[in-house]
Protein backbone atom coordinates (compact mmCIF):
# COMPACT_ATOMS: atom_id res chain seq x y z
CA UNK A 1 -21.49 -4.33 -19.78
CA UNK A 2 -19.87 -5.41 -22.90
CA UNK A 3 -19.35 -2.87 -25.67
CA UNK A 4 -18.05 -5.65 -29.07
CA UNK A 5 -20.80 -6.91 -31.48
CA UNK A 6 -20.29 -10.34 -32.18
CA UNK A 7 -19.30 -9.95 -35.83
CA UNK A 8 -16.41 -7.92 -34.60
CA UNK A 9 -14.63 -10.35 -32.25
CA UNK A 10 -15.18 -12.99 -34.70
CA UNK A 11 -13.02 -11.30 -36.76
CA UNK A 12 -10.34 -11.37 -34.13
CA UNK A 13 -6.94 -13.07 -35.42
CA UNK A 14 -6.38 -16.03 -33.83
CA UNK A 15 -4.49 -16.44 -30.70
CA UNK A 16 -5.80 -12.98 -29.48
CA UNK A 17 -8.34 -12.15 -26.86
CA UNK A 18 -10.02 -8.73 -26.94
CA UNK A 19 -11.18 -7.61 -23.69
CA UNK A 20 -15.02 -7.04 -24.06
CA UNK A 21 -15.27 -4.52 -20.81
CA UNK A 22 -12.98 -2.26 -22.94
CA UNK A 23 -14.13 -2.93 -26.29
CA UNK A 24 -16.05 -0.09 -28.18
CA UNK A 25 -17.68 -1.06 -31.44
CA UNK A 26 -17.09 2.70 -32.46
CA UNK A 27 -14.03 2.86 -31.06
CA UNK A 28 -10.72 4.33 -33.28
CA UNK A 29 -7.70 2.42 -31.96
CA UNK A 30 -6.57 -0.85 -30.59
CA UNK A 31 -4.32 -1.53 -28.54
CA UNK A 32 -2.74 -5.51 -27.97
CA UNK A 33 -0.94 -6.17 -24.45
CA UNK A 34 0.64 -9.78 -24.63
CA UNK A 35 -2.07 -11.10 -26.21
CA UNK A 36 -5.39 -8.76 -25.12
CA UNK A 37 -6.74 -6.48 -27.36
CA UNK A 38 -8.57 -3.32 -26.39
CA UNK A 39 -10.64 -1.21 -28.32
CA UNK A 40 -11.31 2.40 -27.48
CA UNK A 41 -10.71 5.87 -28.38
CA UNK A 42 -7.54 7.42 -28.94
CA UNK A 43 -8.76 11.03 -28.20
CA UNK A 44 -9.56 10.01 -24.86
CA UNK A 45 -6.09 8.47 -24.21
CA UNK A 46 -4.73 11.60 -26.27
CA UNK A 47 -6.19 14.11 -23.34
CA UNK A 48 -5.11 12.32 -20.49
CA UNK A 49 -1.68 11.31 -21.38
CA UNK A 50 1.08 13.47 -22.81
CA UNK A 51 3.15 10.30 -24.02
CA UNK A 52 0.11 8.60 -26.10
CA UNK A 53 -0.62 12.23 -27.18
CA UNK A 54 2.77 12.23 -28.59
CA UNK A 55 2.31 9.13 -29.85
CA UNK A 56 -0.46 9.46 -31.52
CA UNK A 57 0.68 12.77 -33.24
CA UNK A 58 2.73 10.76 -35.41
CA UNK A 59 0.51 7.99 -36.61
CA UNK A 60 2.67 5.22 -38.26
CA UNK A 61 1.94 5.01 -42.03
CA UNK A 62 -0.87 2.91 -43.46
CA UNK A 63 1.11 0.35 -45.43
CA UNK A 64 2.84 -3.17 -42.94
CA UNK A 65 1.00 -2.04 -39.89
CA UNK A 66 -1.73 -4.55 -38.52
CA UNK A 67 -5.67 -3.85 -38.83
CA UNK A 68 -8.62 -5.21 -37.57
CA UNK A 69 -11.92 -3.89 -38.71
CA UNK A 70 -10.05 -1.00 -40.97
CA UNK A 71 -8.95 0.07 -37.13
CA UNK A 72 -4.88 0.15 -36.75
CA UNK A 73 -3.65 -2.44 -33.71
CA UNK A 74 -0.74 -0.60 -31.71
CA UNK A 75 1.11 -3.07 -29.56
CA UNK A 76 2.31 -2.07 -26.36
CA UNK A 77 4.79 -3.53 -23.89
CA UNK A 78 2.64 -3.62 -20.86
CA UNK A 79 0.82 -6.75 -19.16
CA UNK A 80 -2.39 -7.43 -19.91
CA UNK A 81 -3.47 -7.26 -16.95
CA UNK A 82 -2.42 -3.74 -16.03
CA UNK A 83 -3.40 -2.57 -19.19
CA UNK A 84 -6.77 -3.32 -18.01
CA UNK A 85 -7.02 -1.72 -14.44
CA UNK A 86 -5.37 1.36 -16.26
CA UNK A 87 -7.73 1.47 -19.39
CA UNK A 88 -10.59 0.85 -16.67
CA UNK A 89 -9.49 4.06 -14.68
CA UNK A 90 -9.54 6.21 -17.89
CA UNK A 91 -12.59 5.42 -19.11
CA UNK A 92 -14.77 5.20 -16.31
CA UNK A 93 -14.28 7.76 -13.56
CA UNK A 94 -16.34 5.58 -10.91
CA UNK A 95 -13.51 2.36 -11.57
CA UNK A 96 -10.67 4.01 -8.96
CA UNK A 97 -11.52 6.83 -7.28
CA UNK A 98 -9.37 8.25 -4.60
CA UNK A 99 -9.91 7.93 -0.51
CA UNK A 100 -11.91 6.53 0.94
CA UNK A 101 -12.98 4.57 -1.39
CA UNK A 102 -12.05 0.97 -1.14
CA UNK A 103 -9.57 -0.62 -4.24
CA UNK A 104 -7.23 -3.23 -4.20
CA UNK A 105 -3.54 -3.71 -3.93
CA UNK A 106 -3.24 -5.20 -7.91
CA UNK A 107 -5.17 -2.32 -9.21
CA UNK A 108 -3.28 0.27 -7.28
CA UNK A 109 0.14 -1.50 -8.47
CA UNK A 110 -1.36 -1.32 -11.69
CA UNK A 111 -2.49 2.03 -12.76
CA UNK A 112 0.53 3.33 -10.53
CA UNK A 113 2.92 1.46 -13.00
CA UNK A 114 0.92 2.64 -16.15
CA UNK A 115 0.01 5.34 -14.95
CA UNK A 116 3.68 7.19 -14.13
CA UNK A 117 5.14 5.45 -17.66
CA UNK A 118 2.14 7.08 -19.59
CA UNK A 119 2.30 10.20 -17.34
CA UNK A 120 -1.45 10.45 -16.40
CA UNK A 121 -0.54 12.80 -12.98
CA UNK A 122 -3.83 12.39 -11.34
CA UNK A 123 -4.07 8.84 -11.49
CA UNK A 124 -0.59 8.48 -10.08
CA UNK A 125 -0.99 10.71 -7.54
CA UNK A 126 -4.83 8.74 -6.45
CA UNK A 127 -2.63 5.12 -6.46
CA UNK A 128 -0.03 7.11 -4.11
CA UNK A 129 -2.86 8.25 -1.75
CA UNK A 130 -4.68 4.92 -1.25
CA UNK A 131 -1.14 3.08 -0.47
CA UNK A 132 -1.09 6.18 2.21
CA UNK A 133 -4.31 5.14 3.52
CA UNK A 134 -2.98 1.66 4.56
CA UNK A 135 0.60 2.93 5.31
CA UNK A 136 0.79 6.29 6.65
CA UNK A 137 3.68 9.16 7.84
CA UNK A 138 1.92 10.36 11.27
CA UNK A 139 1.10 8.12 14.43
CA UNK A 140 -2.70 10.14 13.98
CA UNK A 141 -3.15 8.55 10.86
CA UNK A 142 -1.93 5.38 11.74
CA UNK A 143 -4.32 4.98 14.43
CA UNK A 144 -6.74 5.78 12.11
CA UNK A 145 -5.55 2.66 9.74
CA UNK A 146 -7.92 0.16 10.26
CA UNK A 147 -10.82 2.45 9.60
CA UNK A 148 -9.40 4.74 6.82
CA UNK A 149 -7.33 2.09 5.16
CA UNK A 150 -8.16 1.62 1.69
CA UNK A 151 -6.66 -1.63 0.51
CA UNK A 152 -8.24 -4.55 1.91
CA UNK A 153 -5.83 -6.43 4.61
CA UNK A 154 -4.67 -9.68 2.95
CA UNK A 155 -1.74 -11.69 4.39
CA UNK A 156 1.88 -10.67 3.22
CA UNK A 157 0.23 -7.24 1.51
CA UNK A 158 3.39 -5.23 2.98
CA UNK A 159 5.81 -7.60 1.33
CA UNK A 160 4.43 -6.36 -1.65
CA UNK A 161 3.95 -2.92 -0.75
CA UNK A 162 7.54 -2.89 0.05
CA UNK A 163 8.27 -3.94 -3.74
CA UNK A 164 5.85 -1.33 -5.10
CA UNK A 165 7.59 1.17 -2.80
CA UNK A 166 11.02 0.36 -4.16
CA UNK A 167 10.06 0.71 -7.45
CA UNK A 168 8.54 3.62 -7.90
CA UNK A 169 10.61 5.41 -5.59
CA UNK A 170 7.58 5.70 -2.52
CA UNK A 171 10.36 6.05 0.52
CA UNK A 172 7.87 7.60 2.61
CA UNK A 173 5.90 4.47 2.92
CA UNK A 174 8.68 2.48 4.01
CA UNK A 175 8.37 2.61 7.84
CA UNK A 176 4.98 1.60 8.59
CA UNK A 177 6.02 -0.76 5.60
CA UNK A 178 8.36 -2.52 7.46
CA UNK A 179 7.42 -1.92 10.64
CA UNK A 180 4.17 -4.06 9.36
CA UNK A 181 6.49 -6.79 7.79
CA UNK A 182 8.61 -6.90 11.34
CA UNK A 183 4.97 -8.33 12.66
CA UNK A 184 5.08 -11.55 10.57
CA UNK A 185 7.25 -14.35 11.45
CA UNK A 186 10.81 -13.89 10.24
CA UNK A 187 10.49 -16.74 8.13
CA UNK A 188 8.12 -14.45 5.58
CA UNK A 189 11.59 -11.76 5.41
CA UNK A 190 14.10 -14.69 4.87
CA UNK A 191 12.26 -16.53 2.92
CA UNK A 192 9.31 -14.80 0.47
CA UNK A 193 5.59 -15.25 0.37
CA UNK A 194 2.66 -16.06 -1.90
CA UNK A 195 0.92 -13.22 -3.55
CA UNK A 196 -1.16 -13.07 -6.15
CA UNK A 197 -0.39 -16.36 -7.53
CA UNK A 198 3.20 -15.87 -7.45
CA UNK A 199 6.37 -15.97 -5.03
CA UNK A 200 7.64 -12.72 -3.69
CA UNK A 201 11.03 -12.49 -2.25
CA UNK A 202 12.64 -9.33 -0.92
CA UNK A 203 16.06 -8.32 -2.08
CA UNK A 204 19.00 -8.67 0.13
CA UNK A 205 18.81 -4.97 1.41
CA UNK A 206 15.63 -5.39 2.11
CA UNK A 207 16.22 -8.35 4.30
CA UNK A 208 18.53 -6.72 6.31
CA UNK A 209 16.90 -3.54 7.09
CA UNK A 210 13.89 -5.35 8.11
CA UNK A 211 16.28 -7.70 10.23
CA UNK A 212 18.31 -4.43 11.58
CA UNK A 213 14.45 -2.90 12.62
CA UNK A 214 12.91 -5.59 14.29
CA UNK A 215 16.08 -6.33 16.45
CA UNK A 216 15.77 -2.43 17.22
CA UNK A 217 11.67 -2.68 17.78
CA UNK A 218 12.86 -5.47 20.27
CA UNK A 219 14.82 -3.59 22.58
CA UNK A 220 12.91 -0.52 22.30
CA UNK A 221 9.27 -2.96 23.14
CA UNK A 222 11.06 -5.08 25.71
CA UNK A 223 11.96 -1.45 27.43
CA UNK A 224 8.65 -0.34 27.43
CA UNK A 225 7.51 -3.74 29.00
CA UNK A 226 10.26 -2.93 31.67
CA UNK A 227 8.31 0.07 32.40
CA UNK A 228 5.36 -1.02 32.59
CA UNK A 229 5.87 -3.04 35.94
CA UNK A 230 7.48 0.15 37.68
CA UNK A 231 5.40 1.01 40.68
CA UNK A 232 3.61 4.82 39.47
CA UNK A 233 5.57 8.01 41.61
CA UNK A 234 4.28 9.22 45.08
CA UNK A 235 2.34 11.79 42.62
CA UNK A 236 -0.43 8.91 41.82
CA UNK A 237 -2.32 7.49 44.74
CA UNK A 238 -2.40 3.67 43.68
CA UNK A 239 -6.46 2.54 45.24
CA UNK A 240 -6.52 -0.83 43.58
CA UNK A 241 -5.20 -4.41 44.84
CA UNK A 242 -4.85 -5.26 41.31
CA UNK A 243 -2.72 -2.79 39.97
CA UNK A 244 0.70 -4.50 39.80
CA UNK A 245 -0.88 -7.62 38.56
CA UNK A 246 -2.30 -6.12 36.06
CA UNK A 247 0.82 -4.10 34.63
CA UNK A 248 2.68 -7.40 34.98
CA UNK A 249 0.06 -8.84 33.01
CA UNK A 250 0.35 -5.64 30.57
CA UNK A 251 4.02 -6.30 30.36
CA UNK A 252 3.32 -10.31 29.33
CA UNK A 253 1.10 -9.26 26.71
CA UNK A 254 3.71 -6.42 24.91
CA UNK A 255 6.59 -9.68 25.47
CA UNK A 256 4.22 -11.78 23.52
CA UNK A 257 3.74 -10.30 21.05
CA UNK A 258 7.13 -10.17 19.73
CA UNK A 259 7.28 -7.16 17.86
CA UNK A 260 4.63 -4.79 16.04
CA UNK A 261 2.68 -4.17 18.92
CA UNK A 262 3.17 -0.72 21.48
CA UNK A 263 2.03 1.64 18.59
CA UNK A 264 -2.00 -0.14 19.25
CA UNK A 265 -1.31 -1.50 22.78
CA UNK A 266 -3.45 0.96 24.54
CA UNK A 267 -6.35 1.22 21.85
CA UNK A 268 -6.02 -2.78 22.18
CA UNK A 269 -6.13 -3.45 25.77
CA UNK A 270 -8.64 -1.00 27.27
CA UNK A 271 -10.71 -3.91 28.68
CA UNK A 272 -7.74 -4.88 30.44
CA UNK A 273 -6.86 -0.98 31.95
CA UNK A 274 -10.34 -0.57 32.55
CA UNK A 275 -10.93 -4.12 34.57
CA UNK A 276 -7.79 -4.11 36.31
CA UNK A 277 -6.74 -0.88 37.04
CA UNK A 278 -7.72 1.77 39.72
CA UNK A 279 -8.57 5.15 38.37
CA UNK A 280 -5.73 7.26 38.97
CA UNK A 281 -3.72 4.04 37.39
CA UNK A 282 -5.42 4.14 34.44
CA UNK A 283 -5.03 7.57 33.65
CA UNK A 284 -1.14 6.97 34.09
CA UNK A 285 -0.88 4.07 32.64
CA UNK A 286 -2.57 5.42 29.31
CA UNK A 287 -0.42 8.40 29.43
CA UNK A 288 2.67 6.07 29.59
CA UNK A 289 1.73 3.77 26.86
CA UNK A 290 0.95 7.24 24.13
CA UNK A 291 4.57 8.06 25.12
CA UNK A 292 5.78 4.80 24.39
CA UNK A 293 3.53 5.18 21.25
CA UNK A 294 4.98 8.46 20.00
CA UNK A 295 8.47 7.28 21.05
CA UNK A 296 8.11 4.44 18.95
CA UNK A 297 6.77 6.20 16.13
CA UNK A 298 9.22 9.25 15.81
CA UNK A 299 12.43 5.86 16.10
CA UNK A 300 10.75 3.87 13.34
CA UNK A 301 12.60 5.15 10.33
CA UNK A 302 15.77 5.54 11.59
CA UNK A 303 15.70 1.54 13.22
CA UNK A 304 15.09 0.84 9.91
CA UNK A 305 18.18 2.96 8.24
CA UNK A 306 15.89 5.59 6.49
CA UNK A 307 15.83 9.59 7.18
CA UNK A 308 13.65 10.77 9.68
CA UNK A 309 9.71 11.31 9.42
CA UNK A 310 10.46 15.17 8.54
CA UNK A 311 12.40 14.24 5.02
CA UNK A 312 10.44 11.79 3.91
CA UNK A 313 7.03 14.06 4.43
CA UNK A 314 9.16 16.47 2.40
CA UNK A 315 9.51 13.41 -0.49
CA UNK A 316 6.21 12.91 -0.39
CA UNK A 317 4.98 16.71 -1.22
CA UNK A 318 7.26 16.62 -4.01
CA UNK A 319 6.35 13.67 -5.68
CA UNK A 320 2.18 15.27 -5.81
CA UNK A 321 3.65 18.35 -7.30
């Protein structure tokens, strides 16, 4: 719903757009980001952010400052389109709310920016939880993923969750970050992708932790495909003729994939366990691969040069204080 009257925008000086979603005829203040204006109120801004609350408690005099409508434009260095997930977030409490709703990665990266330079705490701390959603600290949660994930999943999204991550200082994000980045082709980490209409490329350290973990998620994956073929001990009583085919077979699968794949390979290939293993197989077999799983897991940050799981959890509670 639009909130201008038509004899208002008319009046807009030329070259500027205002935004009608987050225009307000009675509005007090206006705001210009590049070149989109915004009306609305600056009490509201005021009571959710301590720097426009500042701000705004020293209004700049009346005399060389530009006005539309008798109301004062303040110009701020933020893009447009941020400015406009943010402002959306503010004034309407159903626009992002946290887990589980569903949001996307733009608007997260958004109101996270805005949101942490204008110091609005509970709107930083909401971006940080839905990026958790997608990218989580525990194997638990991460199993959980593609049911609790919050952020839809488009092609090269961890390339630019990496980016977010590194600039805002997110550390605890970065395994299952790059663990998810190791499971595109290593063109994508050498050479950039396409998002959002533009051309991401990692920087150099970036590159080469992501190279450094995937050569480490090789040998630990081609291990665990080593294992799989082993005969189980005299403890298991082995009743099926297709046992050993079907670890071989197991063993293919984990080689094919490359990399990213022994944290879901059980969850992923319970047809196959259930077809072409014997019961007391299957039972050991699934036991061996959540080993594998946790194994994997607990490894992941330091194959990728970062402190362990433990550290960055402790990061993580101290950036929601």
């Amino acid at each position: 719903m639009s909130f201008a009257h038509k004899s208002s925008l008319l009046d807009t000086p030329a070259g500027l757009t205002p935004i009608e979603s987050l225009w307000f005829e009675d509005g007090n203040l206006i705001l210009r980001a590049e070149d989109s204006l915004f009306r609305i109120y600056s009490g509201i801004l005021s009571a959710r952010s301590s720097v426009f609350k500042d701000m705004f408690a020293f209004p700049p005099p009346e005399e060389g400052n530009a006005k539309m409508d008798d109301c004062p434009i303040v110009e701020v260095y933020d893009s447009a389109e941020d400015m406009t997930y943010f402002l959306q977030a503010i004034l309407d409490s159903s626009y992002f709310e946290p887990p589980p709703s569903a949001t996307h990665l733009p608007v997260i990266a958004g109101i996270l920016r805005l949101s942490t330079k204008y110091d609005v705490q509970y709107l930083r701390i909401r971006a940080m939880q839905h990026l958790l959603s997608t990218y989580p600290t525990t194997l638990a949660d991460w199993k959980e993923r593609d049911t609790k994930r919050t952020v839809p999943a488009i092609d090269n999204t961890p390339f630019a969750v990496l980016l977010l991550a590194r600039e805002f200082d997110l550390p605890w994000l970065l395994p299952s970050v790059m663990y998810c980045i190791c499971s595109h082709p290593i063109e994508k980490t050498l050479d950039g992708v396409s998002w959002h209409g533009s051309h991401l490329d990692l920087p150099w350290n970036d590159k080469r932790l992501c190279l450094i973990g995937r050569s480490n998620l090789l040998k630990q994956q081609n291990k665990d495909a080593v294992d799989m073929t082993k005969v189980p001990g005299d403890d298991v009583e082995c009743q099926g003729l297709s046992c050993f085919a079907t670890r071989l077979k197991c063993a293919e699968i984990l080689c094919d994939w490359g990399v990213a794949g022994i944290l879901d390979f059980a969850e992923d290939n319970v047809t196959l366990f259930n077809s072409g293993l014997c019961k007391p197989c299957q039972s050991t077999f699934t036991g061996q691969c959540a080993l594998a799983s946790e194994n994997m897991w607990q490894a992941m940050p330091g194959m990728f040069e970062l402190p362990d799981w433990d550290e960055l959890e402790r990061q993580r509670l101290l950036a929601l204080e």
